[in-house]
PDB file of N, CA and C in Angstrom:
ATOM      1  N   UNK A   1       0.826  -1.194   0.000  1.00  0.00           N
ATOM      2  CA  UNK A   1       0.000   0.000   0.000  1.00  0.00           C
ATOM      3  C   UNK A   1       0.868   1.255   0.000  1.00  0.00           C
ATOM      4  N   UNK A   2       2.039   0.952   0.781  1.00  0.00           N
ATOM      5  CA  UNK A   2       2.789   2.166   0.804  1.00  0.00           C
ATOM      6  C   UNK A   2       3.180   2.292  -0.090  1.00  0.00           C
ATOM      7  N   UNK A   3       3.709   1.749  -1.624  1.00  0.00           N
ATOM      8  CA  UNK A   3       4.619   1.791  -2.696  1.00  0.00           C
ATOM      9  C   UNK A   3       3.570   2.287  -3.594  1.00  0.00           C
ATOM     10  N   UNK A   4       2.237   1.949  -3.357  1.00  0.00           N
ATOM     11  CA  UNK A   4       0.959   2.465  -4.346  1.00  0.00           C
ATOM     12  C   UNK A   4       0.838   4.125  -4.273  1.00  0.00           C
ATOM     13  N   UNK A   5       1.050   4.392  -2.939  1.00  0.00           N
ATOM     14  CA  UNK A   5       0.692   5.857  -2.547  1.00  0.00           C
ATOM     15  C   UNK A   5       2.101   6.718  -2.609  1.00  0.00           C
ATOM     16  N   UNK A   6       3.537   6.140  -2.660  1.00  0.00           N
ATOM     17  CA  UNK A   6       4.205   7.412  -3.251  1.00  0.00           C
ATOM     18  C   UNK A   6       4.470   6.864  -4.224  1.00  0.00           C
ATOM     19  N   UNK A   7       3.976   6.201  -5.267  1.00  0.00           N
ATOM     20  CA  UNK A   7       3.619   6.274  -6.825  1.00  0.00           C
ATOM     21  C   UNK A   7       2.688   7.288  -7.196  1.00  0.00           C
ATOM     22  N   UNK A   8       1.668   7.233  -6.343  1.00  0.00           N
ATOM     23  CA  UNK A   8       0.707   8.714  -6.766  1.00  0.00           C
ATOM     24  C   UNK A   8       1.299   9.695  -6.312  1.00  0.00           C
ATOM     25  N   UNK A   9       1.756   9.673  -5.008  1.00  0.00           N
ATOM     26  CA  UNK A   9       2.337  11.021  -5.030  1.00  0.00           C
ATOM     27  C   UNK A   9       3.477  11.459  -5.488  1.00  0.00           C
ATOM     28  N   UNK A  10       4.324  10.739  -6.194  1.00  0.00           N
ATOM     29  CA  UNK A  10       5.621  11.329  -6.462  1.00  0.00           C
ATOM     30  C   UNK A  10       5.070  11.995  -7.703  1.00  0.00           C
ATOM     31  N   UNK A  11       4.016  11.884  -9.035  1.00  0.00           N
ATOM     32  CA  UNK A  11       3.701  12.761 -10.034  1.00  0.00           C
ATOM     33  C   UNK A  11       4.680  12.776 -11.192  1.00  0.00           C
ATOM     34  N   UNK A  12       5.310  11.634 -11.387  1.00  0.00           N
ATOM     35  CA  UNK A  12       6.194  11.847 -12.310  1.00  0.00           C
ATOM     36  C   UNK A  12       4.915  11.775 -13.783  1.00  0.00           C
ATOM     37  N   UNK A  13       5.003  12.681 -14.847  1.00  0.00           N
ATOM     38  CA  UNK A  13       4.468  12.591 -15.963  1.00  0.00           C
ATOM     39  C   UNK A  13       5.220  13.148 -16.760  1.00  0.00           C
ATOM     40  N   UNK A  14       5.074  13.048 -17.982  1.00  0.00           N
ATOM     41  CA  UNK A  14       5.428  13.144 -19.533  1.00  0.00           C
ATOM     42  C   UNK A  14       5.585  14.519 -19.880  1.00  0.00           C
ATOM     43  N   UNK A  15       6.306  15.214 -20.957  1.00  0.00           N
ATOM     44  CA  UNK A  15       6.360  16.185 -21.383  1.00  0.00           C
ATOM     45  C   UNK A  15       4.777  16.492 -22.236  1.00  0.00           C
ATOM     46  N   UNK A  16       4.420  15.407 -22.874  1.00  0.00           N
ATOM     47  CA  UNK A  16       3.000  15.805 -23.951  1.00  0.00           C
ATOM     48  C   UNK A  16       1.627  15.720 -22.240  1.00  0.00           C
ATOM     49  N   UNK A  17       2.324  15.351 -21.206  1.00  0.00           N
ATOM     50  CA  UNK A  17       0.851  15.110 -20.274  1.00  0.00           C
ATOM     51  C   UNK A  17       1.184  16.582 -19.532  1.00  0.00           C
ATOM     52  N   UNK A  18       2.127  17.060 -19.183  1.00  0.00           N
ATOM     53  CA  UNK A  18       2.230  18.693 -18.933  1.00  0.00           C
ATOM     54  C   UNK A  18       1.586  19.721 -19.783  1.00  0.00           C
ATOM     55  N   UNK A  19       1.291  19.373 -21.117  1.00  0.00           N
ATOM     56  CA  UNK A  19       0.912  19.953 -22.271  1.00  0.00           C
ATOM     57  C   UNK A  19      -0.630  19.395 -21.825  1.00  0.00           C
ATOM     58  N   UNK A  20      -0.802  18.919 -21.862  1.00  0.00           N
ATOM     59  CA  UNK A  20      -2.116  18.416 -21.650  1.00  0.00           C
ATOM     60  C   UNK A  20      -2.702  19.085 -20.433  1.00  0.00           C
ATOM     61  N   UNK A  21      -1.939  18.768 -19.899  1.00  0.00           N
ATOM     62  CA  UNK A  21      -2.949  19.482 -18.300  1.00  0.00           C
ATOM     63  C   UNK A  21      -3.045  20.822 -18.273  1.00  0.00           C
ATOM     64  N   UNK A  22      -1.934  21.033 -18.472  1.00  0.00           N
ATOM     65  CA  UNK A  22      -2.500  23.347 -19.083  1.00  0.00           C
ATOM     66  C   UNK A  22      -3.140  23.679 -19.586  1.00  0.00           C
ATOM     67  N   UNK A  23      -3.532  22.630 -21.077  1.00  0.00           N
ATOM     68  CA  UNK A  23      -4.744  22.957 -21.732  1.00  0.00           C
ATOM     69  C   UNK A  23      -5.903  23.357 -21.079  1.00  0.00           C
ATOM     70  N   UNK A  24      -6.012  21.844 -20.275  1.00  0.00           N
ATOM     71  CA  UNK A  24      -6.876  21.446 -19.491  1.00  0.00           C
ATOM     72  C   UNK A  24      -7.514  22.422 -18.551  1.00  0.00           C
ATOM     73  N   UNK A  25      -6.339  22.678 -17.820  1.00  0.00           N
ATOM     74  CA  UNK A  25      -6.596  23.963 -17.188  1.00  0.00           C
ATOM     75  C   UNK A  25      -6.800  25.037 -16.971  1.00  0.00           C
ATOM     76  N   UNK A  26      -6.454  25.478 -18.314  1.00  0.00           N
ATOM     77  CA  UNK A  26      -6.576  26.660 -18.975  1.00  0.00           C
ATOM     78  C   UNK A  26      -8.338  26.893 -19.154  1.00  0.00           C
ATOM     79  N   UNK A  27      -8.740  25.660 -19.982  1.00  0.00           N
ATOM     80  CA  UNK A  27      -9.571  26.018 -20.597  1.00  0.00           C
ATOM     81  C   UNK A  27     -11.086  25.596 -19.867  1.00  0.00           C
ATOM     82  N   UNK A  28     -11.237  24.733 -18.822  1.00  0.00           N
ATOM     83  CA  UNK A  28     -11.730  24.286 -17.107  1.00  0.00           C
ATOM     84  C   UNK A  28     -11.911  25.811 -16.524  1.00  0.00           C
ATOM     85  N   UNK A  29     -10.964  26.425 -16.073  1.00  0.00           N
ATOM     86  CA  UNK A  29     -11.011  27.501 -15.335  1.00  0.00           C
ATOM     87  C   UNK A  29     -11.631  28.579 -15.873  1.00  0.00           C
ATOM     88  N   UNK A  30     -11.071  29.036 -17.238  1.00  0.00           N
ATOM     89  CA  UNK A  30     -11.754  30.294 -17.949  1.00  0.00           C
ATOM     90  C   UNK A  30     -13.742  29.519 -17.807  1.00  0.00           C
ATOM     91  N   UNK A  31     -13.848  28.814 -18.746  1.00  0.00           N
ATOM     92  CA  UNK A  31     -15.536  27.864 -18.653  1.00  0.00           C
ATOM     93  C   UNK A  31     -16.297  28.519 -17.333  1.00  0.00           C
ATOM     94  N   UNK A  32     -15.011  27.943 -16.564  1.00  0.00           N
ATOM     95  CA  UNK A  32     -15.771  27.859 -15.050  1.00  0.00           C
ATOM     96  C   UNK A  32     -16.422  29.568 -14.381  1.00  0.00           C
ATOM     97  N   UNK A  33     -15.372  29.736 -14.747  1.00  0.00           N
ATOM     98  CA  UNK A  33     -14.876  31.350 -14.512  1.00  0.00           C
ATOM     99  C   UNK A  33     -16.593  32.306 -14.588  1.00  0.00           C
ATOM    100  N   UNK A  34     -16.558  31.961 -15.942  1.00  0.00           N
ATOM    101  CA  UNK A  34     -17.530  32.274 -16.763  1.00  0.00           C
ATOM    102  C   UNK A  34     -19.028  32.068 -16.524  1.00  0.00           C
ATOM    103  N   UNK A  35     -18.921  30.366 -16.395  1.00  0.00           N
ATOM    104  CA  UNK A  35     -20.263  30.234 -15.599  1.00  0.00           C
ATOM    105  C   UNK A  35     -20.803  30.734 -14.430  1.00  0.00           C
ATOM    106  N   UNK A  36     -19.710  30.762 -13.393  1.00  0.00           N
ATOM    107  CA  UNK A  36     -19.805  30.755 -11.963  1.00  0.00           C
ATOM    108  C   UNK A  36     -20.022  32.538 -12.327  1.00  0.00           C
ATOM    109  N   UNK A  37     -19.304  33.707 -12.982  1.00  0.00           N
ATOM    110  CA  UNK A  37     -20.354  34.517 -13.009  1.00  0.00           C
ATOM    111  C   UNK A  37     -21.265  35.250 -13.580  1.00  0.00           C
ATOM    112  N   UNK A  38     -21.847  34.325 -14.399  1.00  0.00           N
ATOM    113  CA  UNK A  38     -22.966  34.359 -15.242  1.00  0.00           C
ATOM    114  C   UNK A  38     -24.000  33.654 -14.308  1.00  0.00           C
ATOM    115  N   UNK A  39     -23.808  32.522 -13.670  1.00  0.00           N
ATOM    116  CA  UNK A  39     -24.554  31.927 -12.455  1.00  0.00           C
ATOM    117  C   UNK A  39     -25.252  32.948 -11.394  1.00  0.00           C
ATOM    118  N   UNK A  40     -23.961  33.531 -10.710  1.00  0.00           N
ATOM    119  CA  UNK A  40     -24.209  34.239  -9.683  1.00  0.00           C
ATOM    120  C   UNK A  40     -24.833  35.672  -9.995  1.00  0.00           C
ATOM    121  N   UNK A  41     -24.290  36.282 -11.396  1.00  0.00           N
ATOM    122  CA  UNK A  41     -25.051  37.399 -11.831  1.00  0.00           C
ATOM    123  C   UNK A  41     -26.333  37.220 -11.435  1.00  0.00           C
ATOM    124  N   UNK A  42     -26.981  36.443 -12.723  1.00  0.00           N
ATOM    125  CA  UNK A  42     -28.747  35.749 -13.154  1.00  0.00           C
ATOM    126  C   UNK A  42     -29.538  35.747 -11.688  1.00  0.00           C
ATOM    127  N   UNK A  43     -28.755  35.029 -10.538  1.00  0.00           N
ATOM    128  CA  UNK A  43     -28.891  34.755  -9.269  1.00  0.00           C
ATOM    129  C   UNK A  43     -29.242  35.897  -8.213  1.00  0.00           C
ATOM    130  N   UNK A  44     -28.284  36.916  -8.267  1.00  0.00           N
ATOM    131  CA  UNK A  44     -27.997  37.661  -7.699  1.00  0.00           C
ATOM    132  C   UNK A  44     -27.071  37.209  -6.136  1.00  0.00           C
ATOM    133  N   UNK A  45     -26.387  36.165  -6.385  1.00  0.00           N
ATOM    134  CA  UNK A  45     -25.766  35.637  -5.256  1.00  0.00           C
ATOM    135  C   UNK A  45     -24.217  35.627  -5.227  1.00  0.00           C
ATOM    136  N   UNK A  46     -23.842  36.270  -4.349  1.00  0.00           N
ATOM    137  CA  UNK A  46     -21.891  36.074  -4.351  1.00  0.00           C
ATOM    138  C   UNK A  46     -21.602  34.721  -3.752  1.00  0.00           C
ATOM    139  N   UNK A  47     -22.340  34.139  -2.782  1.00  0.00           N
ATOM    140  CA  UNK A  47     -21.886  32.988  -2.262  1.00  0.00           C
ATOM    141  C   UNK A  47     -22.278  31.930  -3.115  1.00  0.00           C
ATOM    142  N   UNK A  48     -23.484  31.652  -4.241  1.00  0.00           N
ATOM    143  CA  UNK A  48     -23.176  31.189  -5.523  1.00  0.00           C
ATOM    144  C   UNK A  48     -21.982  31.175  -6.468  1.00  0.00           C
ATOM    145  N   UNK A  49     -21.677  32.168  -6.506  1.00  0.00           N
ATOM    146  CA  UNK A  49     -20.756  32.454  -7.310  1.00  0.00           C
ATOM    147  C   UNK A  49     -19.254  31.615  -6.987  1.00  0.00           C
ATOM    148  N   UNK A  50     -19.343  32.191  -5.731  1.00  0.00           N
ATOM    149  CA  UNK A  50     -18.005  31.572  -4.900  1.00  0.00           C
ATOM    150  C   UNK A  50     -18.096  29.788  -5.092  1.00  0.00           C
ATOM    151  N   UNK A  51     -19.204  29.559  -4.503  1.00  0.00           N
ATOM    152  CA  UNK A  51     -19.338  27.854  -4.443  1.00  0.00           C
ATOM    153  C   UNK A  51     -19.379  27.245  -5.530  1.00  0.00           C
ATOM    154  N   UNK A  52     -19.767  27.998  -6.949  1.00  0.00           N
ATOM    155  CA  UNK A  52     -19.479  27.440  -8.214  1.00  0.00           C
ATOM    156  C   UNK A  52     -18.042  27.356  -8.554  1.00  0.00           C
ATOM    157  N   UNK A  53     -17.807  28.655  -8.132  1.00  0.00           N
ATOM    158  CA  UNK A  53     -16.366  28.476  -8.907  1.00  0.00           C
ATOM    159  C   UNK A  53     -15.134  27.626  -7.499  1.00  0.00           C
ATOM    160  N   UNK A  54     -15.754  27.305  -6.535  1.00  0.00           N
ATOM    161  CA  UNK A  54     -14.633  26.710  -5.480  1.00  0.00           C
ATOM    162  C   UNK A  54     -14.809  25.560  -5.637  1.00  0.00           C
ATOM    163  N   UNK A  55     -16.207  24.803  -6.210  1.00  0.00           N
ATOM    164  CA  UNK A  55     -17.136  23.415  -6.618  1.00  0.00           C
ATOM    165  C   UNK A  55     -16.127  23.082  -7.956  1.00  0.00           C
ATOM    166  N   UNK A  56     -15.473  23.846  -9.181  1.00  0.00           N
ATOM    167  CA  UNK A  56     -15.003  23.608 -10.327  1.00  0.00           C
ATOM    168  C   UNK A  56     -13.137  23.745 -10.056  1.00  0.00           C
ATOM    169  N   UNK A  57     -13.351  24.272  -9.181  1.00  0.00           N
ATOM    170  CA  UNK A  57     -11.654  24.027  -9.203  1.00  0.00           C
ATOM    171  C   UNK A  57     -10.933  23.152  -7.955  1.00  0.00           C
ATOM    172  N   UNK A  58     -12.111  22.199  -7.569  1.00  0.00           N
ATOM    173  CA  UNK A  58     -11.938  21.079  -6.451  1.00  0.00           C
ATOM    174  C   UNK A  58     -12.080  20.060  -7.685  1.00  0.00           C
ATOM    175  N   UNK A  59     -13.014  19.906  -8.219  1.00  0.00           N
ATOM    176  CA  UNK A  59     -13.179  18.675  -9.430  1.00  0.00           C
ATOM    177  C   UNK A  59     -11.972  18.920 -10.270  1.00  0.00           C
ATOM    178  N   UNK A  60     -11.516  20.208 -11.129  1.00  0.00           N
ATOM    179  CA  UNK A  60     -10.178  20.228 -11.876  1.00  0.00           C
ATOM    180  C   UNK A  60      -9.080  19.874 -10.959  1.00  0.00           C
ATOM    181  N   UNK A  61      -8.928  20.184  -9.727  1.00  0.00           N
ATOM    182  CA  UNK A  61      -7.549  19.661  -9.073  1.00  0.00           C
ATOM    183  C   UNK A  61      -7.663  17.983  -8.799  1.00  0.00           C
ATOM    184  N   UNK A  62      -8.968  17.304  -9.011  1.00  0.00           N
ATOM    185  CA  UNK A  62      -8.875  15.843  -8.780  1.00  0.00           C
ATOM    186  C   UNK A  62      -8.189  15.746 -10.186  1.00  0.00           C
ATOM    187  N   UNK A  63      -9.047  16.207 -11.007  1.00  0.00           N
ATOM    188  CA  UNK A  63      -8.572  16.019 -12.551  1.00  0.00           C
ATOM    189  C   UNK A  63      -7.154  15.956 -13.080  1.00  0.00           C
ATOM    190  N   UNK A  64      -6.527  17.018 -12.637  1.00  0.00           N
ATOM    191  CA  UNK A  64      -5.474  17.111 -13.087  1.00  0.00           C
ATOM    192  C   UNK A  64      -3.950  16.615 -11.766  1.00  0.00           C
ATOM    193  N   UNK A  65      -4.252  16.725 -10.690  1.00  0.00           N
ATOM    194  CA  UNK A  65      -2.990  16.558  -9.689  1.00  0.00           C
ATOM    195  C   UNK A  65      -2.909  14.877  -9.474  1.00  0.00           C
ATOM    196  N   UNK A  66      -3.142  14.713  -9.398  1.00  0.00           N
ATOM    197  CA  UNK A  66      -2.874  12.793  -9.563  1.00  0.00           C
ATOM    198  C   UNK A  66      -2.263  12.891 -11.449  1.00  0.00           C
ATOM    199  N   UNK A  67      -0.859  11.771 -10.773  1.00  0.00           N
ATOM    200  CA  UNK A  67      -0.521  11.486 -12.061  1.00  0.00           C
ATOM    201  C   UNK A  67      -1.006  10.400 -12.875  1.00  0.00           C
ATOM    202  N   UNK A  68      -2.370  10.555 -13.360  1.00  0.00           N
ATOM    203  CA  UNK A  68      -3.201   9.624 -14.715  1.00  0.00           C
ATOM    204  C   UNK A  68      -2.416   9.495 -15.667  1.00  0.00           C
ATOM    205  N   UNK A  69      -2.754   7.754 -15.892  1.00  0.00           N
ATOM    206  CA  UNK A  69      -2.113   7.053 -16.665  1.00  0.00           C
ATOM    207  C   UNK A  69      -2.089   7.863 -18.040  1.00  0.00           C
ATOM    208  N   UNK A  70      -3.048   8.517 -18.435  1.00  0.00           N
ATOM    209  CA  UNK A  70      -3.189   9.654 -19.545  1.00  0.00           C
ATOM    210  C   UNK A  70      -1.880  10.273 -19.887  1.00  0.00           C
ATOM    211  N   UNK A  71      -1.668  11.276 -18.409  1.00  0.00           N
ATOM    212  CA  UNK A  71      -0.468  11.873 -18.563  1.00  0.00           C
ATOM    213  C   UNK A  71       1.081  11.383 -18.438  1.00  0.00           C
ATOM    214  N   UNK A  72       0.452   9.825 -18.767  1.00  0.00           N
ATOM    215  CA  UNK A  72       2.127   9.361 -18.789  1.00  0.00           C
ATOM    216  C   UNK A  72       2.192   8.363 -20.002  1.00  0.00           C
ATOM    217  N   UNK A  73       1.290   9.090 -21.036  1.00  0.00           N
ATOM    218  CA  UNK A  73       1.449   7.601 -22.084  1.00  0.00           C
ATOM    219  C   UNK A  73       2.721   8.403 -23.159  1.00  0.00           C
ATOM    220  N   UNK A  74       3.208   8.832 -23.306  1.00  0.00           N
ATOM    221  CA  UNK A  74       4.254   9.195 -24.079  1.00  0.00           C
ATOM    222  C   UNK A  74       5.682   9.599 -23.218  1.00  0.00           C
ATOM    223  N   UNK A  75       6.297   8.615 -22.981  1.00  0.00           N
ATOM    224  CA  UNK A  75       7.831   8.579 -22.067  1.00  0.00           C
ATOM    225  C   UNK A  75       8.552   8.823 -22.585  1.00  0.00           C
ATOM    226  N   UNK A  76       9.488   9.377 -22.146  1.00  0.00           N
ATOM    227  CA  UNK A  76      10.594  10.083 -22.862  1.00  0.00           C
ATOM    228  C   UNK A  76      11.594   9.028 -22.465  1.00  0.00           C
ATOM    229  N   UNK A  77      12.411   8.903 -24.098  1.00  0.00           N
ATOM    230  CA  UNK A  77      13.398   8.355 -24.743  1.00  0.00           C
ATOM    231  C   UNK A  77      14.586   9.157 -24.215  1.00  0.00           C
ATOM    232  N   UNK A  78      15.307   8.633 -23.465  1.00  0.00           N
ATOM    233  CA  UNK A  78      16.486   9.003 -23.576  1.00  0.00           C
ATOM    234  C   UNK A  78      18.160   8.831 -24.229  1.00  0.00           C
ATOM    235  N   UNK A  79      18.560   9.264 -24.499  1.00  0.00           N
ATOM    236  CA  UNK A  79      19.819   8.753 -24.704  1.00  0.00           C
ATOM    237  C   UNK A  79      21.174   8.196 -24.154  1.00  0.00           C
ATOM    238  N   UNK A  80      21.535   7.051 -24.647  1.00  0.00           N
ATOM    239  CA  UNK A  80      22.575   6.139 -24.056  1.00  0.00           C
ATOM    240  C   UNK A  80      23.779   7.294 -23.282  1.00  0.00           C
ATOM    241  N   UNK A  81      23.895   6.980 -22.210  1.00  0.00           N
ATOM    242  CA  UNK A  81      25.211   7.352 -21.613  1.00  0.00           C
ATOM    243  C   UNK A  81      26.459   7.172 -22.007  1.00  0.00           C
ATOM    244  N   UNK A  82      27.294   8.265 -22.165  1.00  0.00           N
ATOM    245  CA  UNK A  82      28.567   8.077 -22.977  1.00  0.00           C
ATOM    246  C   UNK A  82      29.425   7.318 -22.274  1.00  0.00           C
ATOM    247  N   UNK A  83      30.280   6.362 -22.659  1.00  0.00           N
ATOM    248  CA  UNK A  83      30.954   5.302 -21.259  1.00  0.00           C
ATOM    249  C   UNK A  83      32.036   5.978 -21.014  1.00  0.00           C
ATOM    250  N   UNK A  84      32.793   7.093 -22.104  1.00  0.00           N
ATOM    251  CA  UNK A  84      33.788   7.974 -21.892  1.00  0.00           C
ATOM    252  C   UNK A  84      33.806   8.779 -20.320  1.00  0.00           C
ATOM    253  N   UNK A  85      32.616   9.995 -20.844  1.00  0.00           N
ATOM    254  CA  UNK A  85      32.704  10.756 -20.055  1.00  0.00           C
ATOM    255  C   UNK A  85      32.086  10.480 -18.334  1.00  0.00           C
ATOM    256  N   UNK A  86      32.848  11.451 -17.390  1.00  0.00           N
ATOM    257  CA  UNK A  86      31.959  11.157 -16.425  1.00  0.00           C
ATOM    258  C   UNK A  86      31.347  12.260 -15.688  1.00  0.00           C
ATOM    259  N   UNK A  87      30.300  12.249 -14.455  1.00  0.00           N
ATOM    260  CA  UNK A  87      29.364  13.094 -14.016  1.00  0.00           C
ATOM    261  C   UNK A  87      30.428  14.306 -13.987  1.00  0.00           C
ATOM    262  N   UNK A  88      31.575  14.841 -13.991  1.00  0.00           N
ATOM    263  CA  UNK A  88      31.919  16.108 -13.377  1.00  0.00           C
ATOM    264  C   UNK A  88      32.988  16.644 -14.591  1.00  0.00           C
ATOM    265  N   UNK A  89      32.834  16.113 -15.607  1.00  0.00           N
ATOM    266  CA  UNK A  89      33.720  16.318 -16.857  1.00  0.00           C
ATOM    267  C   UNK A  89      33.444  16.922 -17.758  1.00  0.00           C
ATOM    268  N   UNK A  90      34.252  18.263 -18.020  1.00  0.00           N
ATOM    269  CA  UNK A  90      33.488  18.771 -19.457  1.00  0.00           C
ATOM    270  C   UNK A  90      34.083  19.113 -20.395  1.00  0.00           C
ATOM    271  N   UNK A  91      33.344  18.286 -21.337  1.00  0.00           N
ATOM    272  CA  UNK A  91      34.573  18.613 -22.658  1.00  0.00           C
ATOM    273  C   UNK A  91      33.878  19.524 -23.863  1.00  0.00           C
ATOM    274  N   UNK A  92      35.210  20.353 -24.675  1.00  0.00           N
ATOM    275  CA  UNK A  92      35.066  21.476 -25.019  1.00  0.00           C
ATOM    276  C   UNK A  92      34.463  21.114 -26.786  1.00  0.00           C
TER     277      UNK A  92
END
């Protein structure tokens, strides 16, 4: 159980799942943004407003802060280690 839970929490993901989640987030928040005050306008309520938009960015942080298998389907390739050089060497 313990090896399950700092697998989730350590968050390692992908360069294309970082790309992904900004989108994500980007475009979640503005939506939300929007509704929550177009909601609360129509309403005439600030504590609407508030609970919409505190209700949409509790569901986007499930969404996006756990590292989903989503954001780890493209792994980065690295390249072979030179057997020459070593960690503190730099050549010109």
């Amino acid at each position: 159980m313990s090896d399950y839970l700092n697998g989730l929490l350590e968050g390692k993901i992908d360069f294309e799942g970082q790309k992904l989640v900004e989108k994500l987030m980007y475009y979640v928040l503005t939506a939300s943004t929007i509704a929550s005050f177009i909601t609360g306008f129509a309403l005439q309520s600030l504590s609407l407003t508030f609970g919409t938009m505190g209700l949409s960015v509790v569901v986007l942080a499930v969404a996006i802060i756990p590292p989903w298998p989503a954001y780890r389907s493209h792994p980065v390739k690295w390249l072979p280690a030179n057997a020459q050089s070593t960690a503190g060497e730099v050549h010109k």
